[in-house]
PDB file of N, CA and C in Angstrom:
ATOM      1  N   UNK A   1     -13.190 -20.374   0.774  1.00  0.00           N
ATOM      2  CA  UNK A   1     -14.125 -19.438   0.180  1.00  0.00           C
ATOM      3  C   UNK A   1     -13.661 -19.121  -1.242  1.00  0.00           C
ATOM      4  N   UNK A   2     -14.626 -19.111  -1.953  1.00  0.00           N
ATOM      5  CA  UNK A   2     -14.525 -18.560  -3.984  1.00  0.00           C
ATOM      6  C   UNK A   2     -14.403 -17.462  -3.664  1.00  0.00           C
ATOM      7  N   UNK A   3     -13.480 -16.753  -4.172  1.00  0.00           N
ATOM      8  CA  UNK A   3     -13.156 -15.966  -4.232  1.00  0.00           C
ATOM      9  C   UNK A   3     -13.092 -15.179  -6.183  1.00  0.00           C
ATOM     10  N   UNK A   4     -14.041 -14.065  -6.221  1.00  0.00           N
ATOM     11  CA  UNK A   4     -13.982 -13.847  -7.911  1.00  0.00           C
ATOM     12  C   UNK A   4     -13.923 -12.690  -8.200  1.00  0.00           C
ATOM     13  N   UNK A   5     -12.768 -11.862  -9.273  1.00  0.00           N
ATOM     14  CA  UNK A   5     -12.133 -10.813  -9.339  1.00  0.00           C
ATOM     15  C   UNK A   5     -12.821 -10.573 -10.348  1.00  0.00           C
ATOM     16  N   UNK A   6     -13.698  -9.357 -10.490  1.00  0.00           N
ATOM     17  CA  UNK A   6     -14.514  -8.599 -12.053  1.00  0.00           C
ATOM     18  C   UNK A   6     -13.617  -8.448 -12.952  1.00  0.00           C
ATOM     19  N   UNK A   7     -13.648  -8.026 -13.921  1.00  0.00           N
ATOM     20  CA  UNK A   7     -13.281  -7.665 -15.511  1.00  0.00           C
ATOM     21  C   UNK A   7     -12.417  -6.555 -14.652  1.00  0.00           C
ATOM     22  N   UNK A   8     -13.209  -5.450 -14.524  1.00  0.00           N
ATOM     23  CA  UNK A   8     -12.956  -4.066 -13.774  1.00  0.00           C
ATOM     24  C   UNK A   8     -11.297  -3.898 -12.979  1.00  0.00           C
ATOM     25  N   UNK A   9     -11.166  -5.121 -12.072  1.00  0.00           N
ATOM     26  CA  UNK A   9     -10.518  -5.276 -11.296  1.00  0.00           C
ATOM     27  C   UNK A   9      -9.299  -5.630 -12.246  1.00  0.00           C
ATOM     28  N   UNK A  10      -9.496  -6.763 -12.610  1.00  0.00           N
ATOM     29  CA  UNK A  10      -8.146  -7.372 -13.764  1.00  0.00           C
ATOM     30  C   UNK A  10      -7.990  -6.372 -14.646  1.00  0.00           C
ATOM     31  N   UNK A  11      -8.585  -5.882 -14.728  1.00  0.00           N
ATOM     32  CA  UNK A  11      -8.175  -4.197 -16.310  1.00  0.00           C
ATOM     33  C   UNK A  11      -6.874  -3.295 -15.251  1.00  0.00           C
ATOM     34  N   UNK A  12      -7.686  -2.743 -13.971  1.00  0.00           N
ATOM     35  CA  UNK A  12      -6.744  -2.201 -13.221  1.00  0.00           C
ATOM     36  C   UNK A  12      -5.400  -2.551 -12.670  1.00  0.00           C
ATOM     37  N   UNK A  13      -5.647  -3.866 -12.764  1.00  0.00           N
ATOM     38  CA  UNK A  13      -4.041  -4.140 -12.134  1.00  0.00           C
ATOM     39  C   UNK A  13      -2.860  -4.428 -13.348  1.00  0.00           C
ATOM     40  N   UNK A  14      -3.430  -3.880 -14.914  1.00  0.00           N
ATOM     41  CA  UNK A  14      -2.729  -3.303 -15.941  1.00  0.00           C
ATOM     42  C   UNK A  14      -2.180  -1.795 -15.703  1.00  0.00           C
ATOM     43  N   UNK A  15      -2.572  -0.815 -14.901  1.00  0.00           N
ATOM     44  CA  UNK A  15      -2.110   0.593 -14.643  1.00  0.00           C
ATOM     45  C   UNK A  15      -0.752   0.376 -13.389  1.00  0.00           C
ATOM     46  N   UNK A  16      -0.162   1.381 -14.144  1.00  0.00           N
ATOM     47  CA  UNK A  16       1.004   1.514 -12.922  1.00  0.00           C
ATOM     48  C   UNK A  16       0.676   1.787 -11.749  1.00  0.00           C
ATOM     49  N   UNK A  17      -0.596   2.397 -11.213  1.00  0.00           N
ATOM     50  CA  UNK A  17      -0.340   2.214  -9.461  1.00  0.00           C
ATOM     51  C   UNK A  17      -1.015   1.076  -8.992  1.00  0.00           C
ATOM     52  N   UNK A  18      -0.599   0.082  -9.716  1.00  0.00           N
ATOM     53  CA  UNK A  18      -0.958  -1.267  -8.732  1.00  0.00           C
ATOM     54  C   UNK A  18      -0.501  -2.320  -9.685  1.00  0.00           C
ATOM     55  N   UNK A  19       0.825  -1.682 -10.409  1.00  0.00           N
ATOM     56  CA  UNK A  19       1.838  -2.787 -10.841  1.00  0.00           C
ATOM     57  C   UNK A  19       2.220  -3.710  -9.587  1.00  0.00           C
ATOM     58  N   UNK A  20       2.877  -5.022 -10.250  1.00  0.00           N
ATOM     59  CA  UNK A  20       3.059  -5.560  -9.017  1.00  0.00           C
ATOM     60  C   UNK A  20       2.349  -6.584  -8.018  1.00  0.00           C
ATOM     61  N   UNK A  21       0.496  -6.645  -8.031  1.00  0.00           N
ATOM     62  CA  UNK A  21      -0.301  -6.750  -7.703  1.00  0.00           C
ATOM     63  C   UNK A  21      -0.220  -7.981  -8.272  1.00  0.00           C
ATOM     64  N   UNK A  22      -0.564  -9.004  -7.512  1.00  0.00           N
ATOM     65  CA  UNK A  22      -0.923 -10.116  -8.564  1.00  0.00           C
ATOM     66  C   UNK A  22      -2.288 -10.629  -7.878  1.00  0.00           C
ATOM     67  N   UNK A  23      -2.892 -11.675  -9.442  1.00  0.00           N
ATOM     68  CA  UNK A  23      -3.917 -12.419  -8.780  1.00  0.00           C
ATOM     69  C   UNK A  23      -4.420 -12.954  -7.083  1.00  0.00           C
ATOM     70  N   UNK A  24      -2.858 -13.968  -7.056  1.00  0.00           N
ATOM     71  CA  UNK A  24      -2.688 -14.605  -5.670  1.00  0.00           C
ATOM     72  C   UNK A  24      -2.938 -13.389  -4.618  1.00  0.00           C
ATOM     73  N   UNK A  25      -2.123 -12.478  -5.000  1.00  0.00           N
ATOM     74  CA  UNK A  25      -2.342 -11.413  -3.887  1.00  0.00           C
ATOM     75  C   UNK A  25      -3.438 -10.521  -3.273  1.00  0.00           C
ATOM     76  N   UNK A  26      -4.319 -10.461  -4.449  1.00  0.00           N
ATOM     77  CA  UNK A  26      -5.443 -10.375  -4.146  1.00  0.00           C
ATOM     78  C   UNK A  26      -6.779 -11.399  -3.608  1.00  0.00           C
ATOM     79  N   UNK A  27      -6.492 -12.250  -3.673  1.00  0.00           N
ATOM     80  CA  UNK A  27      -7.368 -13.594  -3.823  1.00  0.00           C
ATOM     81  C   UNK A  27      -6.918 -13.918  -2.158  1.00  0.00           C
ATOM     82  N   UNK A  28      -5.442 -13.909  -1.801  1.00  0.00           N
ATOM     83  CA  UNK A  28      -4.826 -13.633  -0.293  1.00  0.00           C
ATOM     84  C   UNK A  28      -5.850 -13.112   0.501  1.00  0.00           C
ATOM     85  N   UNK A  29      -5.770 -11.337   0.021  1.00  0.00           N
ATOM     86  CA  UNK A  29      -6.262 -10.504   0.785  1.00  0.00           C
ATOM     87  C   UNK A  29      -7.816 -10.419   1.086  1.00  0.00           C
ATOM     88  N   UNK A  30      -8.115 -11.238  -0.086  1.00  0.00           N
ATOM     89  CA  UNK A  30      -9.932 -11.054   0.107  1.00  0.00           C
ATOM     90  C   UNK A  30     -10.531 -12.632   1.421  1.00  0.00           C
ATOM     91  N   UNK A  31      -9.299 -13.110   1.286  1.00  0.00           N
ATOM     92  CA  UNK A  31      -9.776 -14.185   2.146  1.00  0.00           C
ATOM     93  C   UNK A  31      -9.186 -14.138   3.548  1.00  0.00           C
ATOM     94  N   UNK A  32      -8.427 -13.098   3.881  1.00  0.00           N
ATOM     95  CA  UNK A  32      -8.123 -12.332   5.462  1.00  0.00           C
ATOM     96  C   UNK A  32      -9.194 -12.404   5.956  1.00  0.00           C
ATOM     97  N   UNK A  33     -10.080 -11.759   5.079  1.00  0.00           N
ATOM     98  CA  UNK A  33     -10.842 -10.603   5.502  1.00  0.00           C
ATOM     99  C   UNK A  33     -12.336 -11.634   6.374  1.00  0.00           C
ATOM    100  N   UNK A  34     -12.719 -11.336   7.751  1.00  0.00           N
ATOM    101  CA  UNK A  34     -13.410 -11.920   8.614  1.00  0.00           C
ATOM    102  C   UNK A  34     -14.871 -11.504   8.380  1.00  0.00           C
ATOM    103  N   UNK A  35     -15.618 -12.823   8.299  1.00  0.00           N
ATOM    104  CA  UNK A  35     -17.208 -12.300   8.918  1.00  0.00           C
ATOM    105  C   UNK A  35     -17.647 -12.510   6.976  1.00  0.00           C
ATOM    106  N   UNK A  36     -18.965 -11.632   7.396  1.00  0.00           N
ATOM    107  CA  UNK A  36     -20.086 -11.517   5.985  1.00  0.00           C
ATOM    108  C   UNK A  36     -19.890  -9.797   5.430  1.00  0.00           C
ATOM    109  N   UNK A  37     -19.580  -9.970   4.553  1.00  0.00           N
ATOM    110  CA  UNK A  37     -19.807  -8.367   3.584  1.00  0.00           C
ATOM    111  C   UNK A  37     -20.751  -8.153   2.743  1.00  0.00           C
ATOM    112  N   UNK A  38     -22.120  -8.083   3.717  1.00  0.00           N
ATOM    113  CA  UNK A  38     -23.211  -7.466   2.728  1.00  0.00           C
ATOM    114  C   UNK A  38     -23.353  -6.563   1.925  1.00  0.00           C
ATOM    115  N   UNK A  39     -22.495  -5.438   1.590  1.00  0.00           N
ATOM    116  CA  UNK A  39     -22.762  -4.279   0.560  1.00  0.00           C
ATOM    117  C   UNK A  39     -21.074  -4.294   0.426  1.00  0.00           C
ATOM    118  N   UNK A  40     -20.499  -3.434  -0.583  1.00  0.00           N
ATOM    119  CA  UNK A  40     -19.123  -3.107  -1.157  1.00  0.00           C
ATOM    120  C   UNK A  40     -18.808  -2.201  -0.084  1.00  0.00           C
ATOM    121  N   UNK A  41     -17.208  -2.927   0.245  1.00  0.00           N
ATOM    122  CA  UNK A  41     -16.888  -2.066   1.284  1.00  0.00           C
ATOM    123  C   UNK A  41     -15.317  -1.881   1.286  1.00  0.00           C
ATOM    124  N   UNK A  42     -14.608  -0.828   1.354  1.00  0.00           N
ATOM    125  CA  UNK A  42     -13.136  -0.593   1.077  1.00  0.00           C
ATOM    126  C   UNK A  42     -12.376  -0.766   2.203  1.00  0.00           C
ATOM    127  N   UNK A  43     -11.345  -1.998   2.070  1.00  0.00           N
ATOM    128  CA  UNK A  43     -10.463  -2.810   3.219  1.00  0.00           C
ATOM    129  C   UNK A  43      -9.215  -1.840   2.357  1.00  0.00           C
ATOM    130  N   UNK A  44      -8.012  -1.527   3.846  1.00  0.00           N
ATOM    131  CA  UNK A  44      -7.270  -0.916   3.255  1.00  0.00           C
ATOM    132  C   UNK A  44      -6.223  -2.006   3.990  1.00  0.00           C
ATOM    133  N   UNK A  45      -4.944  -1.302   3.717  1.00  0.00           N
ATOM    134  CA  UNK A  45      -3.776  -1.750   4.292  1.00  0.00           C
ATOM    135  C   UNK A  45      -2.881  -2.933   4.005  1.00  0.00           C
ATOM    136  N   UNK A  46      -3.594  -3.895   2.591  1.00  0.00           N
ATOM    137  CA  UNK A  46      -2.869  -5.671   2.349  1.00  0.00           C
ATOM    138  C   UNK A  46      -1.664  -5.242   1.712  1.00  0.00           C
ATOM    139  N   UNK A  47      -0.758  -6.271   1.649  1.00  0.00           N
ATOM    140  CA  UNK A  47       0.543  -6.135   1.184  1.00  0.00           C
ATOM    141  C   UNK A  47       0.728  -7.210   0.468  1.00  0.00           C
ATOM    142  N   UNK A  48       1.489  -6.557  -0.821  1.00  0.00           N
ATOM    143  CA  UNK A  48       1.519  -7.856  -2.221  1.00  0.00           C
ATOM    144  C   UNK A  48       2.879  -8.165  -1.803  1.00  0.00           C
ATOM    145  N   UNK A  49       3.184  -9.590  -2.452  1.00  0.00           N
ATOM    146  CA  UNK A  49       4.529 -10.344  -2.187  1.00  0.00           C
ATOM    147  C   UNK A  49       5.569  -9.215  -2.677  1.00  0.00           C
ATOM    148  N   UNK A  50       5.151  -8.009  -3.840  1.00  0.00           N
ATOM    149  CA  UNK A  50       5.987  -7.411  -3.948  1.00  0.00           C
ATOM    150  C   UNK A  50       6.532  -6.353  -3.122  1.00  0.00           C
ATOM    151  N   UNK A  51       5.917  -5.942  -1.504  1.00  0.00           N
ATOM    152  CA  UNK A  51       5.965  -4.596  -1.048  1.00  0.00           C
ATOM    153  C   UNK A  51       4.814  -3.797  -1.042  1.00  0.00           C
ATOM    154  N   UNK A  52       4.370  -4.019  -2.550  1.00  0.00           N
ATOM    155  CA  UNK A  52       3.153  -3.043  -2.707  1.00  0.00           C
ATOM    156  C   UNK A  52       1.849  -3.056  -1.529  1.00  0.00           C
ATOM    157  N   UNK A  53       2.112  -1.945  -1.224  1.00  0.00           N
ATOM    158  CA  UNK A  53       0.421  -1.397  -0.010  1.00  0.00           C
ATOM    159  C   UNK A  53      -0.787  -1.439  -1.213  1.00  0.00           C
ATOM    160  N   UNK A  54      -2.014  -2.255  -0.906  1.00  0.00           N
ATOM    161  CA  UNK A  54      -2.648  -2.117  -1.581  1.00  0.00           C
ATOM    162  C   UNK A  54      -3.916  -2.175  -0.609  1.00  0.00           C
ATOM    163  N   UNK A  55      -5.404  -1.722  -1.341  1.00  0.00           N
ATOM    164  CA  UNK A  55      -7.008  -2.092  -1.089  1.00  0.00           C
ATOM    165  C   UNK A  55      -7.556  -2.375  -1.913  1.00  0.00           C
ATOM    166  N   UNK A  56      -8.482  -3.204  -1.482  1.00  0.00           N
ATOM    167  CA  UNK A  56      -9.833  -3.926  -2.335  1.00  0.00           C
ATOM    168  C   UNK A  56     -11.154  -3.338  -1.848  1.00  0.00           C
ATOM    169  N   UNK A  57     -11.766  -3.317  -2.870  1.00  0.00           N
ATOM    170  CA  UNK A  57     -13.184  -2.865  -2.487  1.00  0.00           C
ATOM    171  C   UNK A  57     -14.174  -4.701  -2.760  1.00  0.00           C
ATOM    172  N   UNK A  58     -14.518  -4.915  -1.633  1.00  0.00           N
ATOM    173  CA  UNK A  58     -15.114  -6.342  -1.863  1.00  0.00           C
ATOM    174  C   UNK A  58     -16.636  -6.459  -1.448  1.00  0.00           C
ATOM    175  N   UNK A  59     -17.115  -7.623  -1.805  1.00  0.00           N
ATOM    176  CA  UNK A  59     -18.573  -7.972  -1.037  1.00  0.00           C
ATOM    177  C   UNK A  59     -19.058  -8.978  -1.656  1.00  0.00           C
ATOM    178  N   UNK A  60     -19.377  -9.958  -0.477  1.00  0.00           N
ATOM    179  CA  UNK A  60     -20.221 -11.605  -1.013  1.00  0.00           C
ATOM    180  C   UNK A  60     -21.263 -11.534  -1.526  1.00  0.00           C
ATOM    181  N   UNK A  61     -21.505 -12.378  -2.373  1.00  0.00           N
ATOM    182  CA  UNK A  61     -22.786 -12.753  -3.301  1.00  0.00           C
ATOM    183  C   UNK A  61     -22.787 -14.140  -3.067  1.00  0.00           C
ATOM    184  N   UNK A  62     -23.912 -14.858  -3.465  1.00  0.00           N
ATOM    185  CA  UNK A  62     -24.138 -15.893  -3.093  1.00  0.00           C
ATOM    186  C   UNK A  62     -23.050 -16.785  -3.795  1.00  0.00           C
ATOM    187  N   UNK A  63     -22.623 -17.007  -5.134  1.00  0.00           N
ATOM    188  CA  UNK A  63     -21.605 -17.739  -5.417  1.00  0.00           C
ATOM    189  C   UNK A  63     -19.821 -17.608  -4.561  1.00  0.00           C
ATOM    190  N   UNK A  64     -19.707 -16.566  -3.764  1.00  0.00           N
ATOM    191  CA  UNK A  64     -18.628 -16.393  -2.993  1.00  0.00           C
ATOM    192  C   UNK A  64     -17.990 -14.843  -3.191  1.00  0.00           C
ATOM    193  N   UNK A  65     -16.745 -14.494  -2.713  1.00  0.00           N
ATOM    194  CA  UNK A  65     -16.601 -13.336  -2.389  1.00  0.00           C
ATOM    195  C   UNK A  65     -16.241 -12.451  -3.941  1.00  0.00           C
ATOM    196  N   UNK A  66     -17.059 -11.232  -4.010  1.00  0.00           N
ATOM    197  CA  UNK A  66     -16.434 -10.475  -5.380  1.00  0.00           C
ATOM    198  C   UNK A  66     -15.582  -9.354  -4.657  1.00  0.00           C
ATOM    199  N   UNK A  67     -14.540  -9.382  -5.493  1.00  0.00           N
ATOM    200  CA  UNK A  67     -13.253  -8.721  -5.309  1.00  0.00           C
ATOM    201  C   UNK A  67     -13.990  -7.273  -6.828  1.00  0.00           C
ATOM    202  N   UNK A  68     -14.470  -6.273  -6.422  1.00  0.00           N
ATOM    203  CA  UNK A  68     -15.163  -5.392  -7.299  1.00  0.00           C
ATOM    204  C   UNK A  68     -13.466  -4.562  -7.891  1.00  0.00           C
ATOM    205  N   UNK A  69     -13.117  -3.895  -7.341  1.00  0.00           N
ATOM    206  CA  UNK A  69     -11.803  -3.334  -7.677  1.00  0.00           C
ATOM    207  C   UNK A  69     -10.671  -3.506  -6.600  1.00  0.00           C
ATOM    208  N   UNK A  70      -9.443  -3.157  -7.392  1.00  0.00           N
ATOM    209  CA  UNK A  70      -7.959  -2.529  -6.609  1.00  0.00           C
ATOM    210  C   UNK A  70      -7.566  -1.433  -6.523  1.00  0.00           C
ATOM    211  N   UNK A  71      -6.857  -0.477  -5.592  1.00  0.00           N
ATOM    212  CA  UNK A  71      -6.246   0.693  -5.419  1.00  0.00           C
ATOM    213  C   UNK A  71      -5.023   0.653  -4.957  1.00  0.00           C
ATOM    214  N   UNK A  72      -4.276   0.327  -6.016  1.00  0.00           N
ATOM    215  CA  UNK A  72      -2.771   0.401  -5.159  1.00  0.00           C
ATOM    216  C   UNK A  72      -2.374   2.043  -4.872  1.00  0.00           C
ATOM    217  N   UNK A  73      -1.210   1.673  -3.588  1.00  0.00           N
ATOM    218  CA  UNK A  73      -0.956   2.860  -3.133  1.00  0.00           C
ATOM    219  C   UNK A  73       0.643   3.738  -3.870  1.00  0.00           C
TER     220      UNK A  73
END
């Protein structure tokens, strides 16, 4: 699955609470994730190679999954 991270998303994982965070790690976590996500919906609980607890707010569009933002913890 395509997996595609907004502007929005890559700006945020410049702030310190979700230093740490990398691409892969997100791109990981959005492809756990089981089934169809018709509307934006907040997955909690993934873990970056660094430790970091993090969530994505995600949802498919026809070109493949958008990764809308991050919330590290």
């Amino acid at each position: 699955m395509r997996v595609i991270i907004t502007e929005h998303a890559r700006k945020r994982l410049k702030d310190v609470r979700q230093e740490k965070i990398t691409y892969a790690d997100i791109i990981n976590a959005a492809r756990e994730i089981p089934g169809c996500i018709p509307t934006a919906t907040r997955f909690k609980g993934f873990f970056a190679k660094s430790g970091r607890i993090f969530d994505i707010v995600a949802k498919d569009i026809s070109s493949g999954r958008l990764v809308i933002t991050v919330i590290g913890k």
